[in-house]
N, C-alpha and C. Protein backbone atom coordinates (compact mmCIF):
# COMPACT_ATOMS: atom_id res chain seq x y z
N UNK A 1 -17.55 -21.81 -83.41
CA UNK A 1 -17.29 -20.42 -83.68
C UNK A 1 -17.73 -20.12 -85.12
N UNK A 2 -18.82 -19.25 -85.01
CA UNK A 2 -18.72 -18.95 -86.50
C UNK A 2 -17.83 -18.21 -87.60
N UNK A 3 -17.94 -18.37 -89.06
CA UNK A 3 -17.04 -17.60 -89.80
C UNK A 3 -16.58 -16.18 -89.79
N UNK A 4 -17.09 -15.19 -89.36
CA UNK A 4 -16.79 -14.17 -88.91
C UNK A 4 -16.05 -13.47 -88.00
N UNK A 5 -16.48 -14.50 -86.82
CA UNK A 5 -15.49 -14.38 -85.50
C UNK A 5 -14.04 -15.15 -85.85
N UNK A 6 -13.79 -15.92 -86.80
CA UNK A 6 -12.60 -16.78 -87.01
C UNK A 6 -11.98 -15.84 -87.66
N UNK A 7 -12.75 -15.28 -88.53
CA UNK A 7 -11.37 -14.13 -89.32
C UNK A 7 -11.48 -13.15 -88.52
N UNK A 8 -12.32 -12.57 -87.84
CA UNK A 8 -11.81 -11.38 -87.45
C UNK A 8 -10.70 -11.64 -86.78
N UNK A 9 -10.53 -12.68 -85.62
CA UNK A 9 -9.36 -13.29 -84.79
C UNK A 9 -8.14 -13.48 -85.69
N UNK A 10 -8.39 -14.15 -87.20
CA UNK A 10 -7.06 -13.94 -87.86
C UNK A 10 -7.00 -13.02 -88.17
N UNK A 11 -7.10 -11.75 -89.04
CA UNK A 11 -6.88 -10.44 -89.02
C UNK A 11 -6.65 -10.18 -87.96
N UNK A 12 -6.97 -9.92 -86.50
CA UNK A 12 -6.25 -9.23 -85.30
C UNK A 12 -4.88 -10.30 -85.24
N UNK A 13 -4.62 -11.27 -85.26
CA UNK A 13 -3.41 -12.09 -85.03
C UNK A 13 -2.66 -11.24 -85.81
N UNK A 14 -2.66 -11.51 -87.12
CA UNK A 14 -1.83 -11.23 -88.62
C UNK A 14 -1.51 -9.39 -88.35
N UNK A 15 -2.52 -8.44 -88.27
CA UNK A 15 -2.26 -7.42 -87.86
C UNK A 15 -1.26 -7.01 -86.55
N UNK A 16 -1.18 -8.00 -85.59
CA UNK A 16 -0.66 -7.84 -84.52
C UNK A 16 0.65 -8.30 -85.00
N UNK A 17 1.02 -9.32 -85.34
CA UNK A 17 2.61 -10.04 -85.91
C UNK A 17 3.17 -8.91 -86.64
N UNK A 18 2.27 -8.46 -88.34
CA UNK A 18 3.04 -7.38 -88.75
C UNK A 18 3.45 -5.90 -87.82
N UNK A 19 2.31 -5.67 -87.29
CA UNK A 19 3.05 -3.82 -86.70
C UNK A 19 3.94 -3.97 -85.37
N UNK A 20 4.66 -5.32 -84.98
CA UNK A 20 5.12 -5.33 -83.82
C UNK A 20 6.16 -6.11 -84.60
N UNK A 21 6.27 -6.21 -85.97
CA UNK A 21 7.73 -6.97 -86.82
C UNK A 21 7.86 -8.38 -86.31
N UNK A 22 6.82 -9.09 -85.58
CA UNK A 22 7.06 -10.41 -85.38
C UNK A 22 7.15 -11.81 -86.54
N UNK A 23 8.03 -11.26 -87.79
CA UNK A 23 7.81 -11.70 -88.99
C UNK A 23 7.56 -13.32 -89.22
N UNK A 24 8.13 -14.06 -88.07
CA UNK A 24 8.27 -15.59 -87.60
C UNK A 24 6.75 -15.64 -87.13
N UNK A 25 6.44 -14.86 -86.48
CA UNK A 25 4.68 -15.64 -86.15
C UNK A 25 3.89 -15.44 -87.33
N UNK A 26 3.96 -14.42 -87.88
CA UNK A 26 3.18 -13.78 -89.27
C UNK A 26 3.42 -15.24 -90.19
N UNK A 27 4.38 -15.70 -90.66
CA UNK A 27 4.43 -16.76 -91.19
C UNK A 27 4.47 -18.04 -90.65
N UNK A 28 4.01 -17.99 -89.54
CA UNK A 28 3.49 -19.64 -89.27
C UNK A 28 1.87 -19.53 -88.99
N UNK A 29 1.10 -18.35 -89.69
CA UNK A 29 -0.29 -17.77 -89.43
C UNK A 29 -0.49 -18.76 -91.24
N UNK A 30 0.38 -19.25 -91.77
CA UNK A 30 0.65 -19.55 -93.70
C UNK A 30 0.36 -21.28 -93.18
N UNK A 31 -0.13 -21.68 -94.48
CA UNK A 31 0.30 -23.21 -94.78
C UNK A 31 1.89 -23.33 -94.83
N UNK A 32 2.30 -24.69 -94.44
CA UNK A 32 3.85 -24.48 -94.95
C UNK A 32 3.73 -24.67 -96.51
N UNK A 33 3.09 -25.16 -97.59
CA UNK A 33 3.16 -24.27 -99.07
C UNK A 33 1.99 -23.63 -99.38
N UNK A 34 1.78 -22.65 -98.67
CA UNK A 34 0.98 -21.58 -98.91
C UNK A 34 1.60 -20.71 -100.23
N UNK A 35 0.16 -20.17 -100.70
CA UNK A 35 0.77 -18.99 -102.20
C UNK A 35 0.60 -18.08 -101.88
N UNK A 36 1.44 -16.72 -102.10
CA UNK A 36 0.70 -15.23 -101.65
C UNK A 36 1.22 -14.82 -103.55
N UNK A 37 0.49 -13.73 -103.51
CA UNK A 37 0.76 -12.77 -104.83
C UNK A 37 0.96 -11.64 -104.22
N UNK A 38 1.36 -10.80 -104.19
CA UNK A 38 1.61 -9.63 -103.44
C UNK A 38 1.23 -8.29 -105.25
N UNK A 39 0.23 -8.71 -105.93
CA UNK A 39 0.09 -7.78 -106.59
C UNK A 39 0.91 -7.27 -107.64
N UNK A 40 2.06 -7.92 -107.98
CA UNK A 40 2.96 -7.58 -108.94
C UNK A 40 2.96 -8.80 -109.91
N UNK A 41 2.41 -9.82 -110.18
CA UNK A 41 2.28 -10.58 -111.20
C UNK A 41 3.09 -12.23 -110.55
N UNK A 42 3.40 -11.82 -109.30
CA UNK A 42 4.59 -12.96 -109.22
C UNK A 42 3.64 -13.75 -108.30
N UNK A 43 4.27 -14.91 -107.96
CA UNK A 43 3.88 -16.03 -106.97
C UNK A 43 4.63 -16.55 -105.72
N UNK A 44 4.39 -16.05 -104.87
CA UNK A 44 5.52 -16.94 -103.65
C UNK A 44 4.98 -18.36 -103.15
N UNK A 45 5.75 -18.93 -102.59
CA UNK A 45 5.34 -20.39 -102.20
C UNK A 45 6.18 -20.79 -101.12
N UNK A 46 5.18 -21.01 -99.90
CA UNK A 46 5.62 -21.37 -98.45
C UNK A 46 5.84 -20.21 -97.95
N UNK A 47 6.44 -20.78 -96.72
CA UNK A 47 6.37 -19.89 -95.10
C UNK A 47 7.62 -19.27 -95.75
N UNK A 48 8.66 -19.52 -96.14
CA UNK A 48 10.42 -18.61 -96.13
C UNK A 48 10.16 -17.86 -96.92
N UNK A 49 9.55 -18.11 -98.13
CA UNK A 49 9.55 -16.88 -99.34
C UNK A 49 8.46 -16.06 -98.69
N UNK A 50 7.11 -15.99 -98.09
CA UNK A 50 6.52 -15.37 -97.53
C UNK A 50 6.73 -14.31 -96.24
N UNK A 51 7.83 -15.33 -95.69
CA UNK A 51 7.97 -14.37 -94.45
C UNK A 51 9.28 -13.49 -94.99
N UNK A 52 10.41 -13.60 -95.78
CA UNK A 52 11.37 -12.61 -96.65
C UNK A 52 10.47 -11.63 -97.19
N UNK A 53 9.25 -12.39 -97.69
CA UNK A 53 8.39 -10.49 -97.75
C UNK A 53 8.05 -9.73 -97.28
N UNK A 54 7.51 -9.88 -96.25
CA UNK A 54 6.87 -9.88 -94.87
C UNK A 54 8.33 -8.64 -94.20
N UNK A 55 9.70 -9.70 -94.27
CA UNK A 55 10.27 -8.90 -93.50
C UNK A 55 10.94 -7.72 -94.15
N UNK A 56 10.65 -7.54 -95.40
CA UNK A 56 11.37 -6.72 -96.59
C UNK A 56 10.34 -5.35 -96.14
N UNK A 57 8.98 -5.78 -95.83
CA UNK A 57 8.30 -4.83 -95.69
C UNK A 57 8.51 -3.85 -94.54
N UNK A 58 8.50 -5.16 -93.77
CA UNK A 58 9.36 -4.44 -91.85
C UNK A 58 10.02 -3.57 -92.31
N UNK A 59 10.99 -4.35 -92.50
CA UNK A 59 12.55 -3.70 -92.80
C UNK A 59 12.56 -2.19 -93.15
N UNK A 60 11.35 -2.23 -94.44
CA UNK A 60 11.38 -0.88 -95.34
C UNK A 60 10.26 0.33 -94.23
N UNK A 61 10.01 -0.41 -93.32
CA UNK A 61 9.12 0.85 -92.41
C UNK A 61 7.33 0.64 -92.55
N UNK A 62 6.84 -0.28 -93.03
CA UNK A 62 5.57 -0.53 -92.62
C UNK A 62 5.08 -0.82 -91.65
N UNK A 63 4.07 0.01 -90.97
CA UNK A 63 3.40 -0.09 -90.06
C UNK A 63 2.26 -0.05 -90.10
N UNK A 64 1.25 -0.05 -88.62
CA UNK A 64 -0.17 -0.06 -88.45
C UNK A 64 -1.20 -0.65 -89.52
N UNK A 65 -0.57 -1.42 -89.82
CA UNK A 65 -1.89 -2.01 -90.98
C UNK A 65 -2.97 -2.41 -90.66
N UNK A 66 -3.72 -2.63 -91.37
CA UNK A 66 -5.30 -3.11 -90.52
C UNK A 66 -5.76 -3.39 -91.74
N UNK A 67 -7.12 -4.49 -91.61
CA UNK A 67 -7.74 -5.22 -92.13
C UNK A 67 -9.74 -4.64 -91.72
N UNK A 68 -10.30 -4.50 -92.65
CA UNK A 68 -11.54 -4.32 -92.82
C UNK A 68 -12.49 -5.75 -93.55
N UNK A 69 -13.21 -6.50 -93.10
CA UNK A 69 -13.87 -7.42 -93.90
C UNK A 69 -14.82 -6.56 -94.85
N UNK A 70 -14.91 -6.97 -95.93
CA UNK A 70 -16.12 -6.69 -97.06
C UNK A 70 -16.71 -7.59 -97.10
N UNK A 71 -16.15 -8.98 -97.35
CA UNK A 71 -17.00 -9.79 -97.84
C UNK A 71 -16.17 -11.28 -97.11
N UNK A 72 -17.05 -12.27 -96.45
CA UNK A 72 -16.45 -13.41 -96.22
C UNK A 72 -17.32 -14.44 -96.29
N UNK A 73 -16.93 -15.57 -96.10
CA UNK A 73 -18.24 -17.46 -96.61
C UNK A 73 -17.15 -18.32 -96.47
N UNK A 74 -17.85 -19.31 -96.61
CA UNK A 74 -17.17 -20.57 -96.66
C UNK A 74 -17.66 -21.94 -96.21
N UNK A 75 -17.51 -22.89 -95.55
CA UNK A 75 -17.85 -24.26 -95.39
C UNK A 75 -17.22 -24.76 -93.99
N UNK A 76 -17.45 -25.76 -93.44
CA UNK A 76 -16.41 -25.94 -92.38
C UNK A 76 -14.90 -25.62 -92.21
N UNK A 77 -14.62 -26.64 -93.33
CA UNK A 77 -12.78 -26.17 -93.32
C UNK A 77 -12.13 -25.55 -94.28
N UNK A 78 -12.88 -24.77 -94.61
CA UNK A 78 -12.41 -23.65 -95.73
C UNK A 78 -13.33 -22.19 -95.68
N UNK A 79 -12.51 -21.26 -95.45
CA UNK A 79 -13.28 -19.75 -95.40
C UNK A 79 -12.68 -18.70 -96.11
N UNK A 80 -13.09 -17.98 -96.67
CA UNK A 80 -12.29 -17.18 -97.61
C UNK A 80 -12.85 -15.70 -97.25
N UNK A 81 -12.02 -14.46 -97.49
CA UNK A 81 -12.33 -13.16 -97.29
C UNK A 81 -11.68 -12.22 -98.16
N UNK A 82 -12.89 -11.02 -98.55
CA UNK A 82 -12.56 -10.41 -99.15
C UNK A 82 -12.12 -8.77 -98.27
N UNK A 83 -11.04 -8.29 -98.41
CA UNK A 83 -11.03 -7.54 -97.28
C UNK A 83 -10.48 -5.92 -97.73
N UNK A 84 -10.46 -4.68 -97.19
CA UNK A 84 -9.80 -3.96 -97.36
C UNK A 84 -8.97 -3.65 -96.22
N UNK A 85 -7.72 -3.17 -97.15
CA UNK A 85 -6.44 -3.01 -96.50
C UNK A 85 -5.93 -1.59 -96.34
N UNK A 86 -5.11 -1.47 -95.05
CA UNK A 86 -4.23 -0.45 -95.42
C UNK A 86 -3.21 -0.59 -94.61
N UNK A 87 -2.09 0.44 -94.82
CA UNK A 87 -1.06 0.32 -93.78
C UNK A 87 -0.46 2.01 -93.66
N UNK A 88 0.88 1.96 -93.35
CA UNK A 88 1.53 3.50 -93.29
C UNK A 88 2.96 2.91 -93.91
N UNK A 89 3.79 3.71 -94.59
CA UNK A 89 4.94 3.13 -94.71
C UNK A 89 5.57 3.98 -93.60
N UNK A 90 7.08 4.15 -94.53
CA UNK A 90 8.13 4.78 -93.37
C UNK A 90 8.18 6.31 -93.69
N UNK A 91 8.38 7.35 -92.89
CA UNK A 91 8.59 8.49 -92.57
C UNK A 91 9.70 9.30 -93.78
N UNK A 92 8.64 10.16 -94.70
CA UNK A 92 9.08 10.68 -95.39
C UNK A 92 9.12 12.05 -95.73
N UNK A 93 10.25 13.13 -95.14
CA UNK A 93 10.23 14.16 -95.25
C UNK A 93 8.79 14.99 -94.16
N UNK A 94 9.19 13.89 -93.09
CA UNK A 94 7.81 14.47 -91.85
C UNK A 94 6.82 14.24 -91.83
N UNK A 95 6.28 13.42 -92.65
CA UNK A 95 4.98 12.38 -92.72
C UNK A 95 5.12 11.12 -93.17
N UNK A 96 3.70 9.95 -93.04
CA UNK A 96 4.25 9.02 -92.58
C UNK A 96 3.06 8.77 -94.26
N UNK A 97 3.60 8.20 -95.66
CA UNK A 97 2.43 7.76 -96.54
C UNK A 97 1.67 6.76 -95.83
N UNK A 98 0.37 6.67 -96.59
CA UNK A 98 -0.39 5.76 -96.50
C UNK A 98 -1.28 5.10 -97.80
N UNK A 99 -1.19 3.49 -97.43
CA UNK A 99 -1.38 2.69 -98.77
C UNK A 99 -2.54 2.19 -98.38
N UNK A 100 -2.88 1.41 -99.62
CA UNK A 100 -4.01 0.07 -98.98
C UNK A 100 -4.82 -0.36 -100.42
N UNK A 101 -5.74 -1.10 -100.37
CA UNK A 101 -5.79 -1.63 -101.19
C UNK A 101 -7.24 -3.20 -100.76
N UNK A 102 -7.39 -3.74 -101.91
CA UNK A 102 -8.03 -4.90 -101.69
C UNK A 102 -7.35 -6.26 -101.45
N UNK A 103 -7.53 -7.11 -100.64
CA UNK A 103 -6.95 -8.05 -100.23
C UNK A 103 -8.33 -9.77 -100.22
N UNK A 104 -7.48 -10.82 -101.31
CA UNK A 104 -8.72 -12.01 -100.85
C UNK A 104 -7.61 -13.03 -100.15
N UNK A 105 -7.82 -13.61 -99.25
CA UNK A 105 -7.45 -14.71 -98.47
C UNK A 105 -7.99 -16.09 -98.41
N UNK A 106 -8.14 -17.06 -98.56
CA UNK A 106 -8.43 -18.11 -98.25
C UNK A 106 -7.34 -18.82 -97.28
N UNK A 107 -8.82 -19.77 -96.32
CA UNK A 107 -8.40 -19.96 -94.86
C UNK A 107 -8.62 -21.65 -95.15
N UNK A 108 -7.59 -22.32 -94.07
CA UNK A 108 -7.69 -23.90 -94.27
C UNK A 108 -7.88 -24.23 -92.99
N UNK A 109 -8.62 -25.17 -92.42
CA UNK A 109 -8.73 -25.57 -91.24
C UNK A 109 -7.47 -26.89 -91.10
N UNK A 110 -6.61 -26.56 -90.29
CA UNK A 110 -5.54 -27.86 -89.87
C UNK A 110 -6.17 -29.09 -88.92
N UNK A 111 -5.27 -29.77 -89.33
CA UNK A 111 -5.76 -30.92 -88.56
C UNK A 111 -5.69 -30.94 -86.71
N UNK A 112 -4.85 -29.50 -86.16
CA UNK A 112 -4.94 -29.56 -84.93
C UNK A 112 -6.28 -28.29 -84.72
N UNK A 113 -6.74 -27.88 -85.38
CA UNK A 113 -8.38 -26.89 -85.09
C UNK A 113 -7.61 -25.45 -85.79
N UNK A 114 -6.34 -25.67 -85.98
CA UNK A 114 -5.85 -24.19 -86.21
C UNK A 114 -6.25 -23.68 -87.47
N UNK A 115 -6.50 -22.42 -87.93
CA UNK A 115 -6.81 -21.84 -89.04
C UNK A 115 -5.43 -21.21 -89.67
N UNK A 116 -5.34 -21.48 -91.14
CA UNK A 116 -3.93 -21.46 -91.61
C UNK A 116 -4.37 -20.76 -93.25
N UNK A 117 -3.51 -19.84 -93.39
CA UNK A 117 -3.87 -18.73 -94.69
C UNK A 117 -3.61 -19.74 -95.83
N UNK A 118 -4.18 -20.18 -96.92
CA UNK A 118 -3.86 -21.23 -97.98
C UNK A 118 -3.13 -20.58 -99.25
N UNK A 119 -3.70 -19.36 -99.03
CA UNK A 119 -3.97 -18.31 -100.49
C UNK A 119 -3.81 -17.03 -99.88
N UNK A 120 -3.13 -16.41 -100.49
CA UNK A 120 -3.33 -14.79 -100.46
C UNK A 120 -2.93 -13.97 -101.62
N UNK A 121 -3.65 -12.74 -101.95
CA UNK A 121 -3.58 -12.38 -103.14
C UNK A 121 -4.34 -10.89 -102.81
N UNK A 122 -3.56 -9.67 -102.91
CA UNK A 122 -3.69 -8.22 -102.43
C UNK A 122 -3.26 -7.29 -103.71
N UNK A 123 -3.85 -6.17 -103.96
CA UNK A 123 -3.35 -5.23 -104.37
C UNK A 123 -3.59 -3.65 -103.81
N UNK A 124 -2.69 -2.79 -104.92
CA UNK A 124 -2.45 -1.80 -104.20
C UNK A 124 -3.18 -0.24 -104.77
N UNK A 125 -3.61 0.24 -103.94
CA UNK A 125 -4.42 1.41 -104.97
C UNK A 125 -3.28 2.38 -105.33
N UNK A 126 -3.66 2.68 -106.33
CA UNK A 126 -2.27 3.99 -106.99
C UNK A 126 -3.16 5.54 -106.61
């Protein structure tokens, strides 16, 4: 399978876990010590601190997000993407905002063929 078709399949996975709140599959899509930055200067590490974000986001009303590739490469067991993002939050005063932003990922190939997020690191347009 080439690199393209592998992320697009993770982006539809990862997209599908978040807008259906499946916050437990969304984070086993992670290394178990995977890093995310979520754009505020900080660092998470592993599947629990990742998926508490994940579900903070649920929680707070994010939906429909989606993933656009810009830019992706890589080697056999490593692929990385540069992507744009967006989502909707929760329902405010009769409309629904909408965010998004740039997003890079790096991808690890596991030892059972599975593709597993190593890195993630997103921000947010103001």
């Amino acid at each position: 399978m080439n690199n393209r078709l592998i992320i697009e399949a993770a982006n539809a996975e990862w997209n599908k876990a978040l807008n259906t709140g499946n916050i437990g599959q969304l984070a086993a899509l992670y290394a178990e010590n995977a890093m995310l930055s979520p754009g505020n200067g900080k660092t998470l590490v592993g599947r629990e601190e990742i998926e508490n974000l994940f579900k903070s986001f649920v929680d707070g009303g994010v939906h429909n997000h989606m993933l656009e590739i810009v830019e992706l490469g890589g080697s056999e067991k490593t692929i990385y993407q540069v992507a744009r993002w967006s989502a909707q939050g929760a329902e405010i005063n009769g409309e629904n905002p909408t965010f998004g932003g740039i997003t890079t990922s790096v991808f690890e190939q596991a030892a059972d063929g599975n593709w597993l997020t190593r890195t993630h690191i997103w921000n947010v347009n103001q």
